[in-house]
N, C-alpha and C. Protein backbone atom coordinates (compact mmCIF):
# COMPACT_ATOMS: atom_id res chain seq x y z
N UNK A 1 55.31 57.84 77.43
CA UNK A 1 56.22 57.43 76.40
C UNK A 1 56.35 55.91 76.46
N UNK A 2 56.62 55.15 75.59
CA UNK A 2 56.28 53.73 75.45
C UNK A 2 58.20 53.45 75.40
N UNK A 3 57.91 52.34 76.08
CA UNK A 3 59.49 51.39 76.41
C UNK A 3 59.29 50.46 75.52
N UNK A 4 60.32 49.94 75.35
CA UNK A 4 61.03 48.53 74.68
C UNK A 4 60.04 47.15 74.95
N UNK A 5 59.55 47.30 76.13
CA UNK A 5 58.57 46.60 76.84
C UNK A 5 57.17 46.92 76.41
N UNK A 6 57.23 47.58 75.61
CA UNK A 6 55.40 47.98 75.81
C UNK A 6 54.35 48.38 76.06
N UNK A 7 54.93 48.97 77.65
CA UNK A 7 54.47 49.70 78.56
C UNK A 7 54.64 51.32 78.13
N UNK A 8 54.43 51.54 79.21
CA UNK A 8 54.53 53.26 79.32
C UNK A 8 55.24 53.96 80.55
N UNK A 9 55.85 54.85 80.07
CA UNK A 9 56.80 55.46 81.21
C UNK A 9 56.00 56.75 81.11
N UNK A 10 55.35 57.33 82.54
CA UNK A 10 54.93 58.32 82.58
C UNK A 10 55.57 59.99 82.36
N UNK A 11 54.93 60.88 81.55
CA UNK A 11 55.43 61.98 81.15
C UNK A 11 56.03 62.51 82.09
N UNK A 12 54.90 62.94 83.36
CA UNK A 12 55.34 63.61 84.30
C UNK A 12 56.68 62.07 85.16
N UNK A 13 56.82 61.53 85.38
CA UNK A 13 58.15 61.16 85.63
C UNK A 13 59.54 61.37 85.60
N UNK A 14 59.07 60.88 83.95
CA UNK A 14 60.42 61.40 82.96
C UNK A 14 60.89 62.58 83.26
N UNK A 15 59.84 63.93 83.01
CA UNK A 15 60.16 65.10 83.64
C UNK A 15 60.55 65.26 84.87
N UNK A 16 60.36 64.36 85.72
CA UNK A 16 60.72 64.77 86.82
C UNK A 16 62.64 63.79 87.07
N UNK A 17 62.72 62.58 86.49
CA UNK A 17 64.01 62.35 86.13
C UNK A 17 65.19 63.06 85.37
N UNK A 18 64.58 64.00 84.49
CA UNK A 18 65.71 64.61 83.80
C UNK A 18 65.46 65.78 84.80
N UNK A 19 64.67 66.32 85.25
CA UNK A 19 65.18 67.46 86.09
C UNK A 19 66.12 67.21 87.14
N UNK A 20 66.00 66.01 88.05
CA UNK A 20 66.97 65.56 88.48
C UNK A 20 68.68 65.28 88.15
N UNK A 21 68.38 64.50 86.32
CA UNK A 21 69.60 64.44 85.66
C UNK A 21 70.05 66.12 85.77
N UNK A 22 69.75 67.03 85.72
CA UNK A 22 70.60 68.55 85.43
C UNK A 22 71.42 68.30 87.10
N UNK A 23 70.63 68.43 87.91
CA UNK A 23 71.18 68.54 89.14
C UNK A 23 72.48 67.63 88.92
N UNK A 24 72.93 66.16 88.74
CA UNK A 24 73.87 64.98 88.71
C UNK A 24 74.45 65.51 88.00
N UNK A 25 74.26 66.80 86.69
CA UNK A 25 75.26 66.53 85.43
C UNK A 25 75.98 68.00 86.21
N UNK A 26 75.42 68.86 86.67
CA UNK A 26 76.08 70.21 87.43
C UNK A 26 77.04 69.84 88.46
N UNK A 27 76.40 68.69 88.83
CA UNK A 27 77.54 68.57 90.09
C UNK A 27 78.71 67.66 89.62
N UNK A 28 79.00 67.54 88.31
CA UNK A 28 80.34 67.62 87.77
C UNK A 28 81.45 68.64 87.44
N UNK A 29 80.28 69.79 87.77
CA UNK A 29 81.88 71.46 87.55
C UNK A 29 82.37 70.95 89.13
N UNK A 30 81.85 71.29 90.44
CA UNK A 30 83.15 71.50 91.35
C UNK A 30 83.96 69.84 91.53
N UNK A 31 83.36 69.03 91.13
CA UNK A 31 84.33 67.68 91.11
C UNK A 31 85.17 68.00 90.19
N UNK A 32 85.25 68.44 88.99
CA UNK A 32 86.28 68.78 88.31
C UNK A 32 87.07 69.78 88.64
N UNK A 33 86.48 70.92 89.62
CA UNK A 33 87.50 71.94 89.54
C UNK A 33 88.16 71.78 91.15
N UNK A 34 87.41 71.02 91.92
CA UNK A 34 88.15 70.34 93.12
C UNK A 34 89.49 69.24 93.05
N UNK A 35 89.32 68.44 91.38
CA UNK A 35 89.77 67.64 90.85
C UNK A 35 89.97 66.72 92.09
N UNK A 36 88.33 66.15 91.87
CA UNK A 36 87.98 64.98 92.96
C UNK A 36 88.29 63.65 92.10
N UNK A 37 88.74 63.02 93.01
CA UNK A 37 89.17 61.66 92.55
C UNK A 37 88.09 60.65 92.14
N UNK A 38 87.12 60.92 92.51
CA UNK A 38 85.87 59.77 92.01
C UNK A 38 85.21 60.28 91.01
N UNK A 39 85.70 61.32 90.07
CA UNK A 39 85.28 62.34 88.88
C UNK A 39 85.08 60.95 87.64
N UNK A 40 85.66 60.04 87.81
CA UNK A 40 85.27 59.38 86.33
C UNK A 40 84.59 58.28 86.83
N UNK A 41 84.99 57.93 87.96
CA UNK A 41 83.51 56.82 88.32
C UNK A 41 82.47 57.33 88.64
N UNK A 42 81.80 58.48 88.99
CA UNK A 42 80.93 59.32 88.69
C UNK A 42 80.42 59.60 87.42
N UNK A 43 81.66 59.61 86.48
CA UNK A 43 81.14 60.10 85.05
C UNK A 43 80.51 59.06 84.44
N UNK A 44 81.44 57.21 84.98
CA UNK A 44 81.00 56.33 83.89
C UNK A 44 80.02 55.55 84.46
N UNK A 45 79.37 56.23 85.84
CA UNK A 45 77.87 56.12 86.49
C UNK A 45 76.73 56.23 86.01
N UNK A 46 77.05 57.58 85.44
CA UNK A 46 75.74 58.92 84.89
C UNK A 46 75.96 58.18 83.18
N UNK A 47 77.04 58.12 82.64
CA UNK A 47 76.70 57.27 81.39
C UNK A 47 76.01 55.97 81.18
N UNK A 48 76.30 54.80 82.21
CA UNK A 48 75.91 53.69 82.08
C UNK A 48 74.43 53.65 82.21
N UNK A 49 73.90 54.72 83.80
CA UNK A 49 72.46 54.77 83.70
C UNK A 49 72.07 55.32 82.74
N UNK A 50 72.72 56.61 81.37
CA UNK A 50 72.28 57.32 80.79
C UNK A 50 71.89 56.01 79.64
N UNK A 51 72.77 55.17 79.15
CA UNK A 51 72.91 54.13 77.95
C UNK A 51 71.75 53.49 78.25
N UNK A 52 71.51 52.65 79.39
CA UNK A 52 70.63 52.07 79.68
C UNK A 52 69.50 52.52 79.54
N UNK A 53 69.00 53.79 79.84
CA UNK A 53 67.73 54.06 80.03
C UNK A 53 67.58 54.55 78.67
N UNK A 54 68.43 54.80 77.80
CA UNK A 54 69.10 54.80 75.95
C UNK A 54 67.61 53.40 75.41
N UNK A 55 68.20 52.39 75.85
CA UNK A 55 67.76 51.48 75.80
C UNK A 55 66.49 51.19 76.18
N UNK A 56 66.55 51.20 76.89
CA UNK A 56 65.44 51.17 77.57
C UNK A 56 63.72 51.86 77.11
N UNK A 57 64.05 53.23 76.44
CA UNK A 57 63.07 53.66 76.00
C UNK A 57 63.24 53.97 74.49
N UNK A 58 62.34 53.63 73.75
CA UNK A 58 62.72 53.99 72.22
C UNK A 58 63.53 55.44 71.78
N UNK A 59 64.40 55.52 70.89
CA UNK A 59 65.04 55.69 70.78
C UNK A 59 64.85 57.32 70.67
N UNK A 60 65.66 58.50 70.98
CA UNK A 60 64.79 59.79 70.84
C UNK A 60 66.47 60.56 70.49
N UNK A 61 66.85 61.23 69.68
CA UNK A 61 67.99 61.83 69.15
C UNK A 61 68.41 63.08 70.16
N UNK A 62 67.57 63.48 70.72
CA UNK A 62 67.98 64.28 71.72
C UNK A 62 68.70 63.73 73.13
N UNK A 63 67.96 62.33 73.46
CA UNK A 63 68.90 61.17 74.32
C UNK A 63 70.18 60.92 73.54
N UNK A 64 70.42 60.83 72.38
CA UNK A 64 71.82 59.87 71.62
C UNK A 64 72.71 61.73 72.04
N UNK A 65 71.83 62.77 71.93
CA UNK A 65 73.03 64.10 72.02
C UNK A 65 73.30 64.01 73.36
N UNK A 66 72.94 63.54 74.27
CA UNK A 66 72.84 63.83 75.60
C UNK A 66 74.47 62.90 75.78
N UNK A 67 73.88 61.30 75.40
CA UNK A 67 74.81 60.62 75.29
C UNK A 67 76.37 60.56 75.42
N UNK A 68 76.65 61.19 73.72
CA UNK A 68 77.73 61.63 73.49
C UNK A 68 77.91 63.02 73.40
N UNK A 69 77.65 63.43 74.30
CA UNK A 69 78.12 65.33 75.21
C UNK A 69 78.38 64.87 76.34
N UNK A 70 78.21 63.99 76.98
CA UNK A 70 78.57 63.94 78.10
C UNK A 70 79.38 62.63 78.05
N UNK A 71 79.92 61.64 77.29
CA UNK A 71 81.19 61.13 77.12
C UNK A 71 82.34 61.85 76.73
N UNK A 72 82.00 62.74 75.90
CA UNK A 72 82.67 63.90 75.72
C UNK A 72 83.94 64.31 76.96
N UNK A 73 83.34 64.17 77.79
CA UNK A 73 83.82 64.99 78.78
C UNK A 73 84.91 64.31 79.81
N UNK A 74 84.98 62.94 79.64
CA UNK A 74 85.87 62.00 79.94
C UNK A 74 87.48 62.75 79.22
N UNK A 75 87.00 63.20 78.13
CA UNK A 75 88.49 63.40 77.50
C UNK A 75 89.23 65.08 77.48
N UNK A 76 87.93 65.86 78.46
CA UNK A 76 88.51 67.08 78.24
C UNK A 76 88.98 67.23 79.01
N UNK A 77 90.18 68.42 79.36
CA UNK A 77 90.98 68.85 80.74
C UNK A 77 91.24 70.23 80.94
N UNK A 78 90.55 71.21 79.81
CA UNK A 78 90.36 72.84 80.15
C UNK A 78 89.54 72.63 80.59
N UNK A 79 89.27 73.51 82.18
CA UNK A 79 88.01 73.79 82.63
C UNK A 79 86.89 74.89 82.37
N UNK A 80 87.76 75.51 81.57
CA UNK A 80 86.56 76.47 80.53
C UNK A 80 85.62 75.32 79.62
N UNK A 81 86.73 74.56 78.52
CA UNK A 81 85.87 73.90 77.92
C UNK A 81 85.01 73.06 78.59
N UNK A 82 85.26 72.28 79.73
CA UNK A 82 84.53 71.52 81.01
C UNK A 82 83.27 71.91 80.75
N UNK A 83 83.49 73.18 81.49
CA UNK A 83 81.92 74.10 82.19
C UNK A 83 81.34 74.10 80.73
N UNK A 84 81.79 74.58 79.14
CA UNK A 84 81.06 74.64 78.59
C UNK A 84 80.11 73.70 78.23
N UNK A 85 81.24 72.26 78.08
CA UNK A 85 80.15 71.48 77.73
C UNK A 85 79.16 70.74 79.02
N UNK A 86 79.80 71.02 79.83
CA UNK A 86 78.59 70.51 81.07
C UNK A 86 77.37 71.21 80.74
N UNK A 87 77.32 72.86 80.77
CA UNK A 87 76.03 73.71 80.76
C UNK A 87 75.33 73.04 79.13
N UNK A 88 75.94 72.71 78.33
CA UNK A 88 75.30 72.26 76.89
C UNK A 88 74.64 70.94 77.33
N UNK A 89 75.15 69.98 78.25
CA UNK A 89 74.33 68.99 78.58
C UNK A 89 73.26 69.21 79.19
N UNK A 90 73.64 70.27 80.28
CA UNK A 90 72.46 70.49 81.20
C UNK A 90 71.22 71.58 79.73
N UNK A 91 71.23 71.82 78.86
CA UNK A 91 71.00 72.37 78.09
C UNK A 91 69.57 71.56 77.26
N UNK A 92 70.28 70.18 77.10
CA UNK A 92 69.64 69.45 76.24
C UNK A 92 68.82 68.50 77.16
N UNK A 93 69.10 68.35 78.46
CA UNK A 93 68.49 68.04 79.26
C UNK A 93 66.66 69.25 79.48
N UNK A 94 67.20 69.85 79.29
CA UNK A 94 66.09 71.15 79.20
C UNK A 94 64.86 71.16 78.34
N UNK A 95 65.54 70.67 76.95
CA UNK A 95 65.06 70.59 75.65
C UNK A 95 64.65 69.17 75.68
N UNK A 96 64.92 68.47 76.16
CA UNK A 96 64.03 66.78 76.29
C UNK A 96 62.92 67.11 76.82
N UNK A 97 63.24 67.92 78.67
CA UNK A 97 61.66 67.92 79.50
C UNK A 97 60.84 68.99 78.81
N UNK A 98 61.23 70.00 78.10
CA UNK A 98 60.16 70.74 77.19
C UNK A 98 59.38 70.16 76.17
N UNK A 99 60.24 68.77 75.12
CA UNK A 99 59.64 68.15 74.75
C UNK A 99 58.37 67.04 75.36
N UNK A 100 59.19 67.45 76.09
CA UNK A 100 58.07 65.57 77.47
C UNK A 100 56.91 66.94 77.86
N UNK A 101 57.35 67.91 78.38
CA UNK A 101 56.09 68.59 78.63
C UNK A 101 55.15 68.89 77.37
N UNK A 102 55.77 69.40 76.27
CA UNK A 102 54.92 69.30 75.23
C UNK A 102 53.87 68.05 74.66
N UNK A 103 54.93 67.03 74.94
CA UNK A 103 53.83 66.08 74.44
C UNK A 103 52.77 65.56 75.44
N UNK A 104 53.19 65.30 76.76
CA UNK A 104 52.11 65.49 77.74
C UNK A 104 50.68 66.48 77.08
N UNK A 105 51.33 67.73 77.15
CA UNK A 105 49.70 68.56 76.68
C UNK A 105 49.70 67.86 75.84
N UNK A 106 50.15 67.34 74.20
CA UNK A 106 49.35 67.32 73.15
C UNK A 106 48.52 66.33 74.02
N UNK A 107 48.90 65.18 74.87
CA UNK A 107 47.80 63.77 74.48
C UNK A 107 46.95 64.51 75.80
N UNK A 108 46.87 65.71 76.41
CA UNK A 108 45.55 65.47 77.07
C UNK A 108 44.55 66.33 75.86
N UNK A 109 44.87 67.03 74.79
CA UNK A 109 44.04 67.49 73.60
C UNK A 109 43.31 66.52 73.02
């Protein structure tokens, strides 16, 4: 996938970064339901790297949902709704590396 720069960020990477991102975005249910105190500097961690790397690589609408679903979550305080929208992040996180795997195969065709 091509950056802002010109370059290229490798498929298999990427895939292997957002699989990682599910792991970081899950381990926001028991910080919330521990109601750990470093829950929003954690949150505005995983956003800032999320914006950046926004940036960083041209622009893809499934990153901008990722985005704002998981700012989202700064403002909720049911932990039903919590978990829901955590699993919807970890969701679309899913649906990016299926895309990154998809396009991987197309360009070895």
């Amino acid at each position: 996938m091509k950056n802002i720069y010109g370059g290229n960020i490798d498929s298999d990477n990427l895939i292997k970064y957002f699989k990682a991102m599910i792991g970081r975005i899950y381990k926001l249910l028991p910080m919330k339901e521990e109601k750990c105190l470093t829950l929003e500097k954690y949150l505005e961690a995983l956003m800032n790297e999320l914006a950046g790397g926004n940036k960083l690589l041209l622009d893809d609408y499934m990153f901008i949902m990722l985005l704002c679903d998981i700012q989202i979550l700064f403002t909720i305080e049911d932990l039903k709704e919590y978990k829901s929208q955590v699993f919807k992040c970890i969701k679309i996180c899913e649906k990016i590396i299926q895309k990154l795997d998809g396009d991987k195969t197309n360009e070895l065709s």
